[in-house]
Structures are given as C-alpha cells and as structure tokens.
C-alpha atoms as a PDB file:
ATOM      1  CA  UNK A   1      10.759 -15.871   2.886  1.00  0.00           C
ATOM      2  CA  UNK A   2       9.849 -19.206   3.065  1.00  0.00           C
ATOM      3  CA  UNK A   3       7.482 -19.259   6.070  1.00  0.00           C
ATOM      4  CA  UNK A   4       6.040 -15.917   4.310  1.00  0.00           C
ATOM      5  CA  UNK A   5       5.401 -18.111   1.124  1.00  0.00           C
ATOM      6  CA  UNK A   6       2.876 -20.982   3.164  1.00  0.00           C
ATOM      7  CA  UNK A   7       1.535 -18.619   5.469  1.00  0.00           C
ATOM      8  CA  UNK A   8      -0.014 -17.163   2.004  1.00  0.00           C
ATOM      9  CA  UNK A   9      -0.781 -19.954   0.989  1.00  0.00           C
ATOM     10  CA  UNK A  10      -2.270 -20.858   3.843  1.00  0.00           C
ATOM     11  CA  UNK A  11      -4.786 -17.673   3.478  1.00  0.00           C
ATOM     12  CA  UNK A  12      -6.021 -17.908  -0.208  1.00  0.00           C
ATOM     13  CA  UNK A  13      -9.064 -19.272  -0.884  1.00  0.00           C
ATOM     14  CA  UNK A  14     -10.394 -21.937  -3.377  1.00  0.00           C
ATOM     15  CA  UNK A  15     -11.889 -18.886  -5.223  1.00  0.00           C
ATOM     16  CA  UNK A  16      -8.207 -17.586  -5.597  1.00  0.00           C
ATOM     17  CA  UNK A  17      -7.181 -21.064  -7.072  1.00  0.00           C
ATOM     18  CA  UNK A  18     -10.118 -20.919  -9.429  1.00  0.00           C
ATOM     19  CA  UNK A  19      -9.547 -17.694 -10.483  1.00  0.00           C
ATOM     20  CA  UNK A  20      -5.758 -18.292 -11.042  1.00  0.00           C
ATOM     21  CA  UNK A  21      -6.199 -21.769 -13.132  1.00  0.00           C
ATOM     22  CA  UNK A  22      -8.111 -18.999 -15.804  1.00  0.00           C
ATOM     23  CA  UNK A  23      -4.617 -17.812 -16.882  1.00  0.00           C
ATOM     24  CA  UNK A  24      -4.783 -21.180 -19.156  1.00  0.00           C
ATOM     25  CA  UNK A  25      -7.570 -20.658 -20.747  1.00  0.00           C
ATOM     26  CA  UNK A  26      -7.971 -16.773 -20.549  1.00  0.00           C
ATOM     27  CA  UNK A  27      -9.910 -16.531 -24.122  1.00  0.00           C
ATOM     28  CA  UNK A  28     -12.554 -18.208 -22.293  1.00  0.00           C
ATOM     29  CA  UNK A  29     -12.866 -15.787 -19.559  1.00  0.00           C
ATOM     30  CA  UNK A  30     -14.980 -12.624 -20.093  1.00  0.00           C
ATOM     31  CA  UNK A  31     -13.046 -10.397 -17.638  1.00  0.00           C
ATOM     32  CA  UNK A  32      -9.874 -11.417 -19.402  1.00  0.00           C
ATOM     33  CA  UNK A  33     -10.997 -10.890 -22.948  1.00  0.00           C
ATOM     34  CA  UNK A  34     -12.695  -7.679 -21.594  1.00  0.00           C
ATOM     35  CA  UNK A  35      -9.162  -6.650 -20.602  1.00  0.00           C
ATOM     36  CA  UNK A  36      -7.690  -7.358 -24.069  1.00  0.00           C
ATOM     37  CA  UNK A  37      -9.833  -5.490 -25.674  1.00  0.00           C
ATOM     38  CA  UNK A  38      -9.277  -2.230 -23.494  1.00  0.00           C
ATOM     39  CA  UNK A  39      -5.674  -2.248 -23.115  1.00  0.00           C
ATOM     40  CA  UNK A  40      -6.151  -2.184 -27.536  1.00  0.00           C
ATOM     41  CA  UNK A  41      -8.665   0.840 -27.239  1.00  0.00           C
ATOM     42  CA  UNK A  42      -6.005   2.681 -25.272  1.00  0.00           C
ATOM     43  CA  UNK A  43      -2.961   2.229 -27.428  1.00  0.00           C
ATOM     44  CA  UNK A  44      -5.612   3.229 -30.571  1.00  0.00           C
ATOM     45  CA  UNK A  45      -6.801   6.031 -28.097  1.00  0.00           C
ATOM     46  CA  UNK A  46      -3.306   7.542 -27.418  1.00  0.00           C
ATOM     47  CA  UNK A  47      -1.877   7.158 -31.122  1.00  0.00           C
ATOM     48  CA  UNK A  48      -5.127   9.324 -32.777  1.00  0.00           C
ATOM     49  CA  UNK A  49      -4.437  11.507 -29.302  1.00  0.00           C
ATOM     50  CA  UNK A  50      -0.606  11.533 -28.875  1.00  0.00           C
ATOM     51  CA  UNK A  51      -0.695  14.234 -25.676  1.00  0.00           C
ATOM     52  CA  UNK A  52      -4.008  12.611 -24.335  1.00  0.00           C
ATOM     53  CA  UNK A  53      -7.292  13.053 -23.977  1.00  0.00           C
ATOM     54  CA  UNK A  54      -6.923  14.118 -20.374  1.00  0.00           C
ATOM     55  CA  UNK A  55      -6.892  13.476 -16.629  1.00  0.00           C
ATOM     56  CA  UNK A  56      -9.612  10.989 -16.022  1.00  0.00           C
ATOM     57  CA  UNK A  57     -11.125  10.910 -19.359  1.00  0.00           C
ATOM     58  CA  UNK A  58     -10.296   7.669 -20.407  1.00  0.00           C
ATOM     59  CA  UNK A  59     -13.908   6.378 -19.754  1.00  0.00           C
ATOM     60  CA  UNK A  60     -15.412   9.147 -21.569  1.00  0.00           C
ATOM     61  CA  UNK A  61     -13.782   8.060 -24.700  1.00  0.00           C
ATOM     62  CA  UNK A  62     -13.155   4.680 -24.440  1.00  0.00           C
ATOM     63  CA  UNK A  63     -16.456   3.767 -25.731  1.00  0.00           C
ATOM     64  CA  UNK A  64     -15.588   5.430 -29.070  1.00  0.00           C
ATOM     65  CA  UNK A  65     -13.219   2.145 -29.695  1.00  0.00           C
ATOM     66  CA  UNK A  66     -15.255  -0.425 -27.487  1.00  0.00           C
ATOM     67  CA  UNK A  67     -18.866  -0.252 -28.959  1.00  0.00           C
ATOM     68  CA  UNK A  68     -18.885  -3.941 -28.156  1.00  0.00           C
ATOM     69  CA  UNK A  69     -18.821  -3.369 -24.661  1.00  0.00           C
ATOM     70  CA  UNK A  70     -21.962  -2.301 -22.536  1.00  0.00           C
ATOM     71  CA  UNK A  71     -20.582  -0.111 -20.254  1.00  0.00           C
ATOM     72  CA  UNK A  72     -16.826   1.910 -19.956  1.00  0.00           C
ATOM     73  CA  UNK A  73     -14.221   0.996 -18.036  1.00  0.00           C
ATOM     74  CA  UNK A  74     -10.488   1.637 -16.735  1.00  0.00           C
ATOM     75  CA  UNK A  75      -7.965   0.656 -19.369  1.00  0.00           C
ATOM     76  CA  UNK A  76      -6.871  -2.195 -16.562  1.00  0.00           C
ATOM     77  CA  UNK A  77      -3.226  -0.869 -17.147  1.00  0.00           C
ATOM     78  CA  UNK A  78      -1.705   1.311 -14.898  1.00  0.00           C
ATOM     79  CA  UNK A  79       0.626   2.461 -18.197  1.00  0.00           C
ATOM     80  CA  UNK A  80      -1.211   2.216 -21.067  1.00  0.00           C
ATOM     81  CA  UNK A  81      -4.312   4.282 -19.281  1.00  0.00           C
ATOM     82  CA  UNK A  82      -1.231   6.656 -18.210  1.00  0.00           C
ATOM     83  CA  UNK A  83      -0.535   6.768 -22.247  1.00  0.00           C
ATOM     84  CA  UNK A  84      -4.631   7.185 -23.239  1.00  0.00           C
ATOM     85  CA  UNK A  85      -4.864  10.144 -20.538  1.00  0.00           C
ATOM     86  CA  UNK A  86      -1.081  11.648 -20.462  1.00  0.00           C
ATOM     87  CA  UNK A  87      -0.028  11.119 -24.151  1.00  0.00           C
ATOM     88  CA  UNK A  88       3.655   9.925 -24.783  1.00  0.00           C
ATOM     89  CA  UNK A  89       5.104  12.282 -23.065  1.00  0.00           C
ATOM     90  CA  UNK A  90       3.402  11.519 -20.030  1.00  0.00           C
ATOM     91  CA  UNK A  91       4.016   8.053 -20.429  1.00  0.00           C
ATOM     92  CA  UNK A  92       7.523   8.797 -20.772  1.00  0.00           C
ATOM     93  CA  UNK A  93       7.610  10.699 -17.455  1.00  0.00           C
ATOM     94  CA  UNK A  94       6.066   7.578 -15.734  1.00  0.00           C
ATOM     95  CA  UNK A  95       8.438   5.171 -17.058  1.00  0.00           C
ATOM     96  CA  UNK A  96      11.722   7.321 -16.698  1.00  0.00           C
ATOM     97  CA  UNK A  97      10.336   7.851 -13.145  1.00  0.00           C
ATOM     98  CA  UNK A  98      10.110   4.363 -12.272  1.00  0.00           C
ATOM     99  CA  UNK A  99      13.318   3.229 -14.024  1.00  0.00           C
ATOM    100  CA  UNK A 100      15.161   6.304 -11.552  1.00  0.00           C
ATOM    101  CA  UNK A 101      13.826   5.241  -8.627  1.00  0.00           C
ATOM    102  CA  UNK A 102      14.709   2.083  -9.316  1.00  0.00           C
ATOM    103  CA  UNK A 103      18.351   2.458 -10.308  1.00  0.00           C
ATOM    104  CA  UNK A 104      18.585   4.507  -7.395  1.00  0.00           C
ATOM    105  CA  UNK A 105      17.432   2.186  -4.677  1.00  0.00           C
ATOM    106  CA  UNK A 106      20.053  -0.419  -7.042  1.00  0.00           C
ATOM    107  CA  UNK A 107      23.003   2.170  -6.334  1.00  0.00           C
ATOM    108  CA  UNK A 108      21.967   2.556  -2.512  1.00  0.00           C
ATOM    109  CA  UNK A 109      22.500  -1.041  -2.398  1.00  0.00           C
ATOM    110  CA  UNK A 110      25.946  -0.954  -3.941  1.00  0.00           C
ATOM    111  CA  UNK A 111      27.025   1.389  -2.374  1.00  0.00           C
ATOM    112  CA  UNK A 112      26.122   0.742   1.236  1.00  0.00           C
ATOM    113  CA  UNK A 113      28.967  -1.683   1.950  1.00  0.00           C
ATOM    114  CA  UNK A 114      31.748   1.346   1.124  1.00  0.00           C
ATOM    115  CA  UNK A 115      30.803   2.840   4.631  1.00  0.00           C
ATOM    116  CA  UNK A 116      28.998   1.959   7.996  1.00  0.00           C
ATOM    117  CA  UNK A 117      25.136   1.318   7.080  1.00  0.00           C
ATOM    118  CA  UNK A 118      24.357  -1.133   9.684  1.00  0.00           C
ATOM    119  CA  UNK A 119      23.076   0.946  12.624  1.00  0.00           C
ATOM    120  CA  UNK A 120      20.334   0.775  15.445  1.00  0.00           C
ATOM    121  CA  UNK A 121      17.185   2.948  16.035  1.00  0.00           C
ATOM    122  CA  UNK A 122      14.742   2.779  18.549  1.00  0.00           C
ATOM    123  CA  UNK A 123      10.764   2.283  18.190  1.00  0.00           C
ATOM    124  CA  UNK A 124       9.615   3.589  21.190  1.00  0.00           C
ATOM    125  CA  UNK A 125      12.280   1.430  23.799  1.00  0.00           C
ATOM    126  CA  UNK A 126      12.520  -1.529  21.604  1.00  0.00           C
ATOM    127  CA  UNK A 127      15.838  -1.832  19.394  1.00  0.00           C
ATOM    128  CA  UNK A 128      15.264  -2.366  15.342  1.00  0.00           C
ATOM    129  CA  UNK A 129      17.884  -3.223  13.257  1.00  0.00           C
ATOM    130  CA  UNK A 130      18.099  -0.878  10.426  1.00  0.00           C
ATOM    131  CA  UNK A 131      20.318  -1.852   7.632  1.00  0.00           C
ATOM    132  CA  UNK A 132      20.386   0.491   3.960  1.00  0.00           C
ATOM    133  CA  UNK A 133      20.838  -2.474   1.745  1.00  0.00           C
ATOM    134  CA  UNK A 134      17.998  -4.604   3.286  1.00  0.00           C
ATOM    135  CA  UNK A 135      15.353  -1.692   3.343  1.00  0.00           C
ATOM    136  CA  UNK A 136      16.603  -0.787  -0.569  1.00  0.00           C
ATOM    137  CA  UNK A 137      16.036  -4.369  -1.466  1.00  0.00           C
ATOM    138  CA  UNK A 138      12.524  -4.101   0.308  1.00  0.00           C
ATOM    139  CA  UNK A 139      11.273  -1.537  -1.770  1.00  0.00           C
ATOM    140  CA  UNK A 140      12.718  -2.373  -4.910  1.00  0.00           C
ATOM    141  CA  UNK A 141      10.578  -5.944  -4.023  1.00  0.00           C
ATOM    142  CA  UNK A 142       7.522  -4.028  -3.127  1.00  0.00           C
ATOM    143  CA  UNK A 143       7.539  -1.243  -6.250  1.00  0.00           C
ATOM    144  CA  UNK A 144       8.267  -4.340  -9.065  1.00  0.00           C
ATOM    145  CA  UNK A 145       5.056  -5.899  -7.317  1.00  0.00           C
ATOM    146  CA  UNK A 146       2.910  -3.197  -7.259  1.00  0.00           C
ATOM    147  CA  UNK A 147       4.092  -2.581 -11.025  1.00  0.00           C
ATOM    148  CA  UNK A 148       3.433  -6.639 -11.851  1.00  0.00           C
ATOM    149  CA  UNK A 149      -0.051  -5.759 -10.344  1.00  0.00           C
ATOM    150  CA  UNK A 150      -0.350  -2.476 -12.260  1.00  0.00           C
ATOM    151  CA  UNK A 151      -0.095  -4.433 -15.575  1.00  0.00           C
ATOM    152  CA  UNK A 152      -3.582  -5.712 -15.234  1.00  0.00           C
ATOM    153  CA  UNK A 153      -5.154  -2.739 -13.359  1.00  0.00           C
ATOM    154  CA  UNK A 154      -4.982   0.892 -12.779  1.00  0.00           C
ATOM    155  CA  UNK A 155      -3.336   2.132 -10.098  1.00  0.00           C
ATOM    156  CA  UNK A 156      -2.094   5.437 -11.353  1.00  0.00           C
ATOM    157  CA  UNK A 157      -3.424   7.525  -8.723  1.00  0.00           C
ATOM    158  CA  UNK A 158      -3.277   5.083  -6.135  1.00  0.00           C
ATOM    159  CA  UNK A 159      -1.293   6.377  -3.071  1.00  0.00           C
ATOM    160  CA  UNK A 160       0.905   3.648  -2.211  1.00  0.00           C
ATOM    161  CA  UNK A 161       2.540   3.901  -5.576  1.00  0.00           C
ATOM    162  CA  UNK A 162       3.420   6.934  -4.849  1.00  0.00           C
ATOM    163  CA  UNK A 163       4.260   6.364  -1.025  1.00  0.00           C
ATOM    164  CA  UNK A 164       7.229   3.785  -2.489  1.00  0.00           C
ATOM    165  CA  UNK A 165       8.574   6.628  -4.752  1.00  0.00           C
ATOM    166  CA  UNK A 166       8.782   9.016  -1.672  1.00  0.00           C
ATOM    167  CA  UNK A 167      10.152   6.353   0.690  1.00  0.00           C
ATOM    168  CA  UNK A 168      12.685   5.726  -2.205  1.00  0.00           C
ATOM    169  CA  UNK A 169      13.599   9.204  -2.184  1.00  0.00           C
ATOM    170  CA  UNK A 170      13.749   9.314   1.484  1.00  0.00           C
ATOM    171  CA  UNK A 171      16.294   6.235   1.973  1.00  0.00           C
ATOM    172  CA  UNK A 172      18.462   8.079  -0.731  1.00  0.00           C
ATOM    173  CA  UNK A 173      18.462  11.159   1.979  1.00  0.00           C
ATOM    174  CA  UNK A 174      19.343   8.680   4.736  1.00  0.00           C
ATOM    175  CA  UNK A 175      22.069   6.991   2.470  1.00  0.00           C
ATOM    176  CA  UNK A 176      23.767  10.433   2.101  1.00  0.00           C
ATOM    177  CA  UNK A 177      23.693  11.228   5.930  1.00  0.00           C
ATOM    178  CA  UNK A 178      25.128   7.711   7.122  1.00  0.00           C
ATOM    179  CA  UNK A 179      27.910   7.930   4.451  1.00  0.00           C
ATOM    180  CA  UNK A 180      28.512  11.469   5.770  1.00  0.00           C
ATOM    181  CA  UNK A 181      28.707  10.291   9.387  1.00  0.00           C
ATOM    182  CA  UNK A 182      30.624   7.477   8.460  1.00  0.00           C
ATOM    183  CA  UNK A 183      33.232   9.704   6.681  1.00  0.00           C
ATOM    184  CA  UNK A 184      33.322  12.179   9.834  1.00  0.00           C
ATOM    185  CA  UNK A 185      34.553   9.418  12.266  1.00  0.00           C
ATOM    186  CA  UNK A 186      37.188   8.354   9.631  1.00  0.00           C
ATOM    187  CA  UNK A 187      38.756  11.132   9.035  1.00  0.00           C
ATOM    188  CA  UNK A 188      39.992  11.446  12.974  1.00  0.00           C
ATOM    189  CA  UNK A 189      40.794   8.272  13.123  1.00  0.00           C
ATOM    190  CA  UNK A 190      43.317   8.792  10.209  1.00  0.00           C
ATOM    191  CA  UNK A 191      45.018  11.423  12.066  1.00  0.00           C
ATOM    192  CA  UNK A 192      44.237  14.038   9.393  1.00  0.00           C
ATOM    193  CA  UNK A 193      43.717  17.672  10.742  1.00  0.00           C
ATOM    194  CA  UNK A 194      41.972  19.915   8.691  1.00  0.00           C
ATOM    195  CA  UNK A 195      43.055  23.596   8.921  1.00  0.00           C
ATOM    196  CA  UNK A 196      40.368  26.705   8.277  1.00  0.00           C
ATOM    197  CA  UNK A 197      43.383  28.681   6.719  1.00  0.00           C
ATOM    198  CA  UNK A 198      43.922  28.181   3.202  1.00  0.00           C
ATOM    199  CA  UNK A 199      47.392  26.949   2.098  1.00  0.00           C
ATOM    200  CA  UNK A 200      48.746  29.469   0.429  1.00  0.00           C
ATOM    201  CA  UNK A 201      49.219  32.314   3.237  1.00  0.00           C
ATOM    202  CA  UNK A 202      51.645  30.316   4.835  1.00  0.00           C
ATOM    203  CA  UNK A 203      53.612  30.340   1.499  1.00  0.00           C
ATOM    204  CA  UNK A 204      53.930  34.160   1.686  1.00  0.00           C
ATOM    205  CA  UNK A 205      54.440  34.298   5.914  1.00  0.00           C
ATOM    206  CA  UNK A 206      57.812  31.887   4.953  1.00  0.00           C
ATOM    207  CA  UNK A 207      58.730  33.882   2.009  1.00  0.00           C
ATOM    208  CA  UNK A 208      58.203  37.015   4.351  1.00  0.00           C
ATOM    209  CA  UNK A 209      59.736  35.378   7.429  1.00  0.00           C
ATOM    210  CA  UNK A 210      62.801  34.325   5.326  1.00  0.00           C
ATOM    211  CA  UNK A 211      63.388  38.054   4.043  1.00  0.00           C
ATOM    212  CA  UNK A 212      63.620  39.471   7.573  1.00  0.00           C
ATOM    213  CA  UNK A 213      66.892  38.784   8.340  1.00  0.00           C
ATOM    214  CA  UNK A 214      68.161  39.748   5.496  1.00  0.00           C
ATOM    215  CA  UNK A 215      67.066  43.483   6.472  1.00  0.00           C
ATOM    216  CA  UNK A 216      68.580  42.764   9.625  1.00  0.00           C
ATOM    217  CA  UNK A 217      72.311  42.464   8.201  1.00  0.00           C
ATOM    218  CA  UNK A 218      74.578  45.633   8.109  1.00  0.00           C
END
C-alpha cells in the first residue's frame, strides 16, 4: 500500500495540487460554490417532488431553483440527483442497496476463516493466489471510493458502480461454493457415513425382526 501511495504521488500533477489546496478556501471557487448551490436545488427539487421528477430530468428542472446559474447542470451528487430524479423511495433503494452489499462483502470476510478460502486458480498457466477475505476487502475499498467520489459527482448510471455490486454478488456465490467444498472433504474425514434410508424403517425391520421368533415357538 505504501509503494501504491508514492507511485500516485509520483503521477499527479501541479494542477492536481492546485486544485486540491481549493478545499480551504472553497467559497472562493466558482465550481465549488456552483456545487453548493445544486446539491440545495435538488433536496428543494425532491421535497416539492417526493417520487421525482424522472429519469434524467434533473437538468430540465433544475433551472426552476438555479435562475442564478447560466446554464443546467448534474446535481454533482450521485445521491441527492438519485433523490431529485427517483424520489425517496428511490433514494431509499440506492442506499439500502449499498449498505447490503456492503454488509455482505463484511460477512464474507468473517466468515471466510470458519472453512478453507485460501485456494489457487490459474490465469492461463500462471498460478494466482485467490483468497475470499482479501478480494472482499478489495471491493469493499473500491465501492467506499467510488461512493467518496460520488459525493461530488454523478455517477448513477455509471457502469463500474454497478460492475462492484455484481462482483459483490458474485464473490457471495463463490463464498457459498468454497464453504460447500470445504464441508464435503470434512465430513469423510470425520468418519461420518451418511445413509439414503431414512431412520425410521430400520425401527420397524427390528420391531418386525424381533416378532419372528416369537411365531416360531410352539
């Protein structure tokens, strides 16, 4: 992590500096207070339109609460244009979605020292090690990012949001099928058999088995 951190620093430019040293002073930056006053128009937006005003017309009515401004934009906000467009309840949706996924990659993680999660797979002829906790911290690192970065823009129909939830979903499916094959070599090892009959025949074959000599006696 640490060699990751000065490589990138290494690539950022003196306009990146300049740009982040505004974060002082952002009431003296125009794309800032822009920013202010949109994320404003969209909460006012969704509370005199509580289910929305619809898919993509956030632009279309934004004006109505930013006369100030020459020309529309995106709310900037990956939730609050969500709330402007969606209403509450689709804001709802996007939050409860996020907080699942994200409680799920946090169980994945928990749970992947109760059984064997530590295997190898092949890319191509070269060996990867694949372990469930390290991938489940990986994307729980890479959706709070993208969500840090989706506070000051809009990225609601941006496919790599959505390419995190799915490979969430995903390692949940692989999760299930290594604790599954990690329960099938245990059991043998335990010297368990497992029988297809059911118990309870055998119950009746003694009870029948028992009363057969007694038929037999004169």
């Amino acid at each position: 992590m640490a060699a990751a951190a000065i490589v990138g620093l290494q690539l950022t430019d003196p306009g990146w500096w300049a740009r982040m040293r505004t974060i002082r002073e952002y009431q003296r930056d125009p794309s800032a207070a822009s920013r202010l006053v949109y994320w404003q128009a969209a909460w006012d937006l969704a509370v005199r339109e509580p289910f929305g005003v619809g898919l993509g017309q956030f632009e279309s009515r934004v004006q109505e609460y930013t006369p100030q401004e020459p020309s529309p934009h995106s709310a900037h906000n990956t939730f609050l244009e969500c709330l402007a467009e969606f209403g509450f309840p689709g804001a709802f949706l996007l939050t409860a979605t996020v907080f699942a996924v994200l409680l799920m990659l946090r169980r994945i993680r928990r749970q992947s020292s109760e059984f064997a999660s530590d295997v190898t797979v092949y890319l191509w002829r070269f060996p990867v090690r694949f372990h469930l906790a390290w991938q489940a911290m990986a994307l729980q690192c890479a959706l709070l990012g993208y969500l840090a970065c989706g506070m000051f823009t809009t990225r609601l129909w941006a496919e790599a949001f959505w390419v995190l939830v799915a490979l969430s979903c995903s390692l949940a499916n692989v999760a299930v099928q290594l604790r599954c094959a990690s329960a099938a070599e245990v059991a043998p090892a335990s010297g368990t058999t497992l029988s297809a009959e059911p118990a309870w025949p055998s119950a009746h074959r003694g009870e029948a088995q028992g009363a057969a000599p007694a038929e037999a006696m004169p």
